[in-house]
Each structure stands twice: as C-alpha cells, then as structure tokens.
C-alpha atoms as a PDB file:
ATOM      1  CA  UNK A   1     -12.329 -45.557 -16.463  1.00  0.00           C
ATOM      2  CA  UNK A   2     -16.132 -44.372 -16.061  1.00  0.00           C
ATOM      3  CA  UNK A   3     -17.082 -41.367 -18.329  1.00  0.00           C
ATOM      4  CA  UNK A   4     -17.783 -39.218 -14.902  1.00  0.00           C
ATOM      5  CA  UNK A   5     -14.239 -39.511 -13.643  1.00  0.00           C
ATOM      6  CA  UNK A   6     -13.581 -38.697 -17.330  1.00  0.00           C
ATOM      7  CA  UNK A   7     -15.527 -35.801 -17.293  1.00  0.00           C
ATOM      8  CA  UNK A   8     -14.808 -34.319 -13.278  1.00  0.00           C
ATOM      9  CA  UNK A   9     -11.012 -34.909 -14.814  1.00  0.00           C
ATOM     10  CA  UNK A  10     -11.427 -32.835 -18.108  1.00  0.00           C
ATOM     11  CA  UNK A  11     -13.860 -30.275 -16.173  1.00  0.00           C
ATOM     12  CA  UNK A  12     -10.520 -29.963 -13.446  1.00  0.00           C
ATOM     13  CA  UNK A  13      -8.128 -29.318 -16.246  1.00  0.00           C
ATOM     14  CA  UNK A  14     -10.431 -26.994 -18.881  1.00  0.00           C
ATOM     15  CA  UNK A  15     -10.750 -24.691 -15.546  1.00  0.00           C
ATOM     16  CA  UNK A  16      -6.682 -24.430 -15.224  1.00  0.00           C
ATOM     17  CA  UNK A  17      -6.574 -23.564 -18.492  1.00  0.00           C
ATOM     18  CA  UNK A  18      -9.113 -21.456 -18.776  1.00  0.00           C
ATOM     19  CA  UNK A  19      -7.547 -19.267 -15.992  1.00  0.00           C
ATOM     20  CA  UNK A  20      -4.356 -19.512 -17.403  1.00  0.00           C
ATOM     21  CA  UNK A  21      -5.204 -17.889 -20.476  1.00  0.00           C
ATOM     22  CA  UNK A  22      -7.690 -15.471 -19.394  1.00  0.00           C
ATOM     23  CA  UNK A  23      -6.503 -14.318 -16.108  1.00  0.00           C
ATOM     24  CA  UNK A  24      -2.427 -14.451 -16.551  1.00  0.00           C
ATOM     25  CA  UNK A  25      -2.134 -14.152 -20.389  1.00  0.00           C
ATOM     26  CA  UNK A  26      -1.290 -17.542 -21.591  1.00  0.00           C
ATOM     27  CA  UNK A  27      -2.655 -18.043 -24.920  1.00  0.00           C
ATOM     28  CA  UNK A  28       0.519 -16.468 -25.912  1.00  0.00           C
ATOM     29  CA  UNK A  29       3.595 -16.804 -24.893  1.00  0.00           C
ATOM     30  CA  UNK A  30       6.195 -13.818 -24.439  1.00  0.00           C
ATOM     31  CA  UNK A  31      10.005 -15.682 -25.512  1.00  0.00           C
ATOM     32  CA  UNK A  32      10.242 -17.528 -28.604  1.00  0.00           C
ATOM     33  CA  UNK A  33      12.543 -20.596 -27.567  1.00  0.00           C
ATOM     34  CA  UNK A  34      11.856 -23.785 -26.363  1.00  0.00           C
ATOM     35  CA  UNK A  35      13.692 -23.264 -22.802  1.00  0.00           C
ATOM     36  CA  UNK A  36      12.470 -19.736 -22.329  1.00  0.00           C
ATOM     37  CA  UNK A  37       8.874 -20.237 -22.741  1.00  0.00           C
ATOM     38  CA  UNK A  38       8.882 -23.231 -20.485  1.00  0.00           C
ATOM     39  CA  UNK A  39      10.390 -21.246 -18.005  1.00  0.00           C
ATOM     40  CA  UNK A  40       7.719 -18.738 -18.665  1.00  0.00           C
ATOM     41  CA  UNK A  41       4.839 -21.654 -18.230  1.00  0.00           C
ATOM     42  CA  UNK A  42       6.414 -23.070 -14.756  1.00  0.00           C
ATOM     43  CA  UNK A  43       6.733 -19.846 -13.296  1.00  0.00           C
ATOM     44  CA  UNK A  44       3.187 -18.770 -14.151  1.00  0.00           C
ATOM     45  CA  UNK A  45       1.869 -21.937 -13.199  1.00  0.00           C
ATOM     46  CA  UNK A  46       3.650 -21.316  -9.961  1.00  0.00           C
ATOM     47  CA  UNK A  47       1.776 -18.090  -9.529  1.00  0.00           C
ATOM     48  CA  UNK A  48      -1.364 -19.674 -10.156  1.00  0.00           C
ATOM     49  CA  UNK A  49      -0.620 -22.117  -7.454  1.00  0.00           C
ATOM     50  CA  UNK A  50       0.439 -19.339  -4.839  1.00  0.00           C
ATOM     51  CA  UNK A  51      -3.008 -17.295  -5.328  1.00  0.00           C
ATOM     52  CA  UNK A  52      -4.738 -20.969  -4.511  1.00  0.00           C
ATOM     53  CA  UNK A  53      -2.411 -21.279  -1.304  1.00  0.00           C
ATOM     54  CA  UNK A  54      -3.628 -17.547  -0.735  1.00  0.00           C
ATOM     55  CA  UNK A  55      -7.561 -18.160  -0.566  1.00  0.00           C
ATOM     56  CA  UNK A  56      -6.843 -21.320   2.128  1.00  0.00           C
ATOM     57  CA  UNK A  57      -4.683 -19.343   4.519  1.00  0.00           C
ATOM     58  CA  UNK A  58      -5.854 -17.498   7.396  1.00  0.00           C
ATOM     59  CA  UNK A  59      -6.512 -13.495   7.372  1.00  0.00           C
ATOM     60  CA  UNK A  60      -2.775 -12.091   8.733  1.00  0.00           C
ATOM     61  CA  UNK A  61      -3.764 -10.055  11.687  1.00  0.00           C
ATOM     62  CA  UNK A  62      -4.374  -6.232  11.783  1.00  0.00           C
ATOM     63  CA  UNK A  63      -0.806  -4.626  12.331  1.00  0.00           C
ATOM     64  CA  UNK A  64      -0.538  -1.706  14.991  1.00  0.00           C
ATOM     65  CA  UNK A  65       1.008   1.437  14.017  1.00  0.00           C
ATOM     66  CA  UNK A  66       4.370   2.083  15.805  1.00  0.00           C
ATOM     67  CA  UNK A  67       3.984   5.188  17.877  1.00  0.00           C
ATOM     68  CA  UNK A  68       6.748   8.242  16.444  1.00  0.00           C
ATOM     69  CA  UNK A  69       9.436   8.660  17.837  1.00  0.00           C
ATOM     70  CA  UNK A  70      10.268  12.011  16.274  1.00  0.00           C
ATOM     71  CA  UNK A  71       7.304  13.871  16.839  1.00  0.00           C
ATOM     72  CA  UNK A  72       6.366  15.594  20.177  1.00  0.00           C
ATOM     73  CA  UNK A  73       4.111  13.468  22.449  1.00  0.00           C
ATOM     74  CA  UNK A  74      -0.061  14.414  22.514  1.00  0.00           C
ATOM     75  CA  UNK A  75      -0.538  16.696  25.034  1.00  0.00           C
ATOM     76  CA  UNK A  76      -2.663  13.779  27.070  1.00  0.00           C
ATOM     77  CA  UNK A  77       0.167  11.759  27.502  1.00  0.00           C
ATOM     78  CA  UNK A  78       2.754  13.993  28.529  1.00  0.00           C
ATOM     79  CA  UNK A  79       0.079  16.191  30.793  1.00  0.00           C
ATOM     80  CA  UNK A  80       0.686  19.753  29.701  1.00  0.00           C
ATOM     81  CA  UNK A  81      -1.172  22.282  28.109  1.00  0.00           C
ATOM     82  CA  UNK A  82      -0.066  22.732  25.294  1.00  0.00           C
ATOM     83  CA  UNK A  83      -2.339  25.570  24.693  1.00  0.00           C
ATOM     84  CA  UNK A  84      -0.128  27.816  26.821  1.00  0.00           C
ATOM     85  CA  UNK A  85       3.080  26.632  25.096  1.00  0.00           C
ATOM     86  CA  UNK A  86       1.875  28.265  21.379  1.00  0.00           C
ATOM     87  CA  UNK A  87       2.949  30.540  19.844  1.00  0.00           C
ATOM     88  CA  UNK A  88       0.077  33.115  18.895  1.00  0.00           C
ATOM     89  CA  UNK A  89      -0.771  33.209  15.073  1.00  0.00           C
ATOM     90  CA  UNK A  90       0.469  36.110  13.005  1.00  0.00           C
ATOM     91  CA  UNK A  91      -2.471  37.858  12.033  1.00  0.00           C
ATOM     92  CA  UNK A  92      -2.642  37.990   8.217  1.00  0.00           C
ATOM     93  CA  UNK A  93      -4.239  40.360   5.713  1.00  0.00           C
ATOM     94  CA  UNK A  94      -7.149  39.539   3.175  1.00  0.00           C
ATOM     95  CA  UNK A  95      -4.098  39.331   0.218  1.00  0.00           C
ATOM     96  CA  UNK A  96      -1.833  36.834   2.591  1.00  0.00           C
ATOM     97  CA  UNK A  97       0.898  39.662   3.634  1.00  0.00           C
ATOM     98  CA  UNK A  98       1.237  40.240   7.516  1.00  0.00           C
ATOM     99  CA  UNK A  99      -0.256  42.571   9.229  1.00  0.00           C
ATOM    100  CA  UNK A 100       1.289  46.145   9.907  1.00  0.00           C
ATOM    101  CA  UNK A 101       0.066  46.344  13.306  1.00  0.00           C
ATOM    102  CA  UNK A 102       1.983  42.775  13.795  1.00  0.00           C
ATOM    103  CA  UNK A 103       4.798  43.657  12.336  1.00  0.00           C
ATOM    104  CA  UNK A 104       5.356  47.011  14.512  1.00  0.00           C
ATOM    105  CA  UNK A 105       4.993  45.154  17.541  1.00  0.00           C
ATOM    106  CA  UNK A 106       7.785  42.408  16.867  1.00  0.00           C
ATOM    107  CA  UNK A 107      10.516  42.360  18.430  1.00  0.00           C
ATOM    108  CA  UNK A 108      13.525  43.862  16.759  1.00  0.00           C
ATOM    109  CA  UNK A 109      17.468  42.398  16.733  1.00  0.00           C
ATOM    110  CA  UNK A 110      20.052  44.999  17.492  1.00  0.00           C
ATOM    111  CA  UNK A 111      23.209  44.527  15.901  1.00  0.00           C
ATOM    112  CA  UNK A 112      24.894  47.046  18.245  1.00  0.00           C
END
C-alpha cells in the first residue's frame, strides 16, 4: 500500500472518531458490560450514519396548513359582513368593571 492511501484511510477514520466522541459523547461509554456497550456503539454509529443520509437528501417540501374546520369561515369567503353580525363591546370603566350606563340599559330576564 502507498503511504497516501495510508494516510486518506487514517484521515477517513480519525474524522469518525473524532465526531463520535465530540459530537455524540463517545469517549465514554454509558453501560458497563460487554453486550450493552456494544449495543450502545452500533446504535450511535447508526445515528451518525442517519445525519450523513440527512445532508444528501432533498429539502421535504413546505407543508400547507389544513384550513379549520371548527372555526367560522373569514368573512371573504363566506361574503357577509360580519361587521353587522357583532355584537357591540361593553363599554368598560378605567378600573375594568362595566359601565353603569351599560348595565341599566341591558336587557333584564323575568322570572314571572
């Protein structure tokens, strides 16, 4: 073997590691047995693998908002006004209780 396929070879393989470690914590590993911390290096490795798939795949198109379904239509789509369909405002003092004049004026429920 020539000492530059050495070298692009070793370069390849100290950059793997080197974002191992640093970007997904493998300098040490989280399980103490033999089983558990290979599981821990394949499944990493796997992520690491996935985020390179990532980079190479198209952008996933813009998604369109669904229109709701539970919330009256905009008053350009159904054509009304809904200006004249409000309710006027009760008028409200500086301190946030209503208005006396307001409240005289309501109508009132009659029980009898």
């Amino acid at each position: 073997m020539s000492d530059a396929f050495r070298y692009s070879l070793r370069a390849a393989i100290e950059s793997t590691i080197s974002e191992l470690v640093n970007g997904h914590g493998m300098r040490q590993c989280r399980y103490r047995s033999q089983k558990k911390a290979h599981v821990q290096h394949v499944l990493t490795a796997i992520a690491v693998n996935l985020e390179r798939i990532d980079v190479h795949l198209p952008p996933a198109p813009a998604r369109q908002p669904r229109t709701p379904t539970a919330l009256p239509r905009s008053p350009t789509a159904s054509g009304t006004d809904h200006a004249l369909n409000k309710r006027p405002r009760r008028p409200v003092n500086v301190g946030g209780a209503p208005c006396r004049w307001w409240m005289s004026r309501r109508p009132r429920l009659s029980l009898t």
